[in-house]
Protein backbone atom coordinates (compact mmCIF):
# COMPACT_ATOMS: atom_id res chain seq x y z
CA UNK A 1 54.30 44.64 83.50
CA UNK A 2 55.33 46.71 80.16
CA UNK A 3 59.45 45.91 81.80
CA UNK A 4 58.18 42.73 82.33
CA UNK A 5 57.81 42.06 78.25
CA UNK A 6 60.56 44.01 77.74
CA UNK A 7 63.01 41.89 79.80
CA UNK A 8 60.95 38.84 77.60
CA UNK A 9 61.55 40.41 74.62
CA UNK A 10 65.22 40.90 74.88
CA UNK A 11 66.04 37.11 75.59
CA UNK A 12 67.73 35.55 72.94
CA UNK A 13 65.07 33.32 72.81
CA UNK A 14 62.08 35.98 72.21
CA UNK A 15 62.10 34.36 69.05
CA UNK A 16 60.32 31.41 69.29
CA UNK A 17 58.23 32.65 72.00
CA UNK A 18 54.36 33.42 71.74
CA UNK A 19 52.41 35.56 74.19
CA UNK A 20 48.49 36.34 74.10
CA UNK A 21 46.37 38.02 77.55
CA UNK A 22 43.37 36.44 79.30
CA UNK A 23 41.85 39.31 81.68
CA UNK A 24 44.64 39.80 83.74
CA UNK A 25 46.96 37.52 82.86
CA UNK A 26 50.02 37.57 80.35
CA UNK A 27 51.09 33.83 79.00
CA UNK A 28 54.12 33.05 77.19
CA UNK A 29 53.89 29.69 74.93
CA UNK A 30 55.70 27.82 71.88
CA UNK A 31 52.45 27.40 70.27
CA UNK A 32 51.44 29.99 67.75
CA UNK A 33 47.93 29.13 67.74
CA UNK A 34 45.24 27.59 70.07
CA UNK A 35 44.45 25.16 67.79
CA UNK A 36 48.42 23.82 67.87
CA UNK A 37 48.70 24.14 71.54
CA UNK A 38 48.56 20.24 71.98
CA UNK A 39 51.34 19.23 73.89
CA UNK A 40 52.64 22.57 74.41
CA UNK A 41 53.03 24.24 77.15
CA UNK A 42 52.92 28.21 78.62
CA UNK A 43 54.34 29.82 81.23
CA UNK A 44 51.39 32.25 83.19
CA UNK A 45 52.93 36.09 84.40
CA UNK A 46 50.38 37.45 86.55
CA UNK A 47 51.61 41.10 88.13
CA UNK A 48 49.84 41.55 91.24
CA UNK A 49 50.02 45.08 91.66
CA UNK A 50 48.46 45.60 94.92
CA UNK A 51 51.19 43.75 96.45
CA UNK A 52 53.93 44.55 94.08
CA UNK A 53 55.11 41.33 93.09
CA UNK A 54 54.80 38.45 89.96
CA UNK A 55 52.96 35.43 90.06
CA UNK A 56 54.67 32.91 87.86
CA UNK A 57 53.43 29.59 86.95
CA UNK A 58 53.90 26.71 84.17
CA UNK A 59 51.75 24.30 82.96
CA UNK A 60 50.42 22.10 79.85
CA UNK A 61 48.13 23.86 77.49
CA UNK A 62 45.88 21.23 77.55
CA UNK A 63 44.42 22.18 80.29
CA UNK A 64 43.04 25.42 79.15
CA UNK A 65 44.42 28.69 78.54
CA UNK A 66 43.15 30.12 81.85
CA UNK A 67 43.49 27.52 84.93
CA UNK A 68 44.74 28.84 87.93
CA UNK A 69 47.79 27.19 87.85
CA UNK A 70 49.82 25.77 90.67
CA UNK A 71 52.19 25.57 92.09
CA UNK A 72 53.00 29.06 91.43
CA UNK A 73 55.60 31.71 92.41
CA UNK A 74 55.99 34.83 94.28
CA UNK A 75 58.69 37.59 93.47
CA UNK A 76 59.37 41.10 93.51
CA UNK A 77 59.65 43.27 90.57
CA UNK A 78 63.41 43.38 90.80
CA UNK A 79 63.50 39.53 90.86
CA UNK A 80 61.61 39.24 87.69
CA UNK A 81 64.23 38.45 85.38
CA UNK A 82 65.88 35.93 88.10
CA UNK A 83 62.45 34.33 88.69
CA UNK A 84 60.98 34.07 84.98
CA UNK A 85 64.28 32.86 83.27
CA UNK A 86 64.46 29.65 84.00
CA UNK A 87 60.45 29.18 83.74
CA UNK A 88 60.97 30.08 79.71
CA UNK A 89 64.23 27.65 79.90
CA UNK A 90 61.94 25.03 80.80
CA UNK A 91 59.35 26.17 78.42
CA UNK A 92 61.82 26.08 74.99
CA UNK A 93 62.92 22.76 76.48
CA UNK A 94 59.37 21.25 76.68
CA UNK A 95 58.70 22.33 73.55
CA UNK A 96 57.63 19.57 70.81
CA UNK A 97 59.73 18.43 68.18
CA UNK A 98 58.36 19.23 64.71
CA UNK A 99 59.19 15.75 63.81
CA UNK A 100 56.69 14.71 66.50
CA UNK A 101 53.82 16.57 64.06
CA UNK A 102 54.17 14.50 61.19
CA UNK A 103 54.32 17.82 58.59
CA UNK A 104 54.67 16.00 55.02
């Protein structure tokens, strides 16, 4: 997991990511808060270390921080990067527009 957030980190993107942990779960969002998470939405990293591989899912945030998302994703440790990639593409691109907010 810790070259996991590492690979995360070192996307140009790291940026304007947010990550927070649920049990045994990492998440990776656009929000920076819960309580701006509406219409946002996170991408779950789950490392499944008796089996040696990544669960990867995406979903809306309103839905809760800790639904067992589907469909999900299966993949090796060396995959990682391959596999998460375009899940945080998709991620930045869902993210809302500040001029959706309304700030004033």
């Amino acid at each position: 997991m810790v070259r996991a957030v590492q690979h995360l980190q070192s996307l140009a993107i790291a940026p304007q990511l947010y990550a927070f942990t649920s049990l045994w779960r990492f998440y990776v969002t656009t929000s920076p808060a819960y309580q701006e998470a509406q219409n946002h939405h996170a991408a779950s990293i789950i490392w499944r270390w008796p089996h040696g591989r990544f669960r990867l899912s995406f979903a809306a945030l309103a839905n809760g921080w800790v639904d067992d998302w589907e469909p999900h994703q299966l993949c090796e440790e060396a995959a990682f990067p391959s596999s998460v990639e375009p899940l945080i593409r998709r991620l930045v691109d869902s993210t809302p527009s500040s001029a959706a907010g309304g700030t004033s």
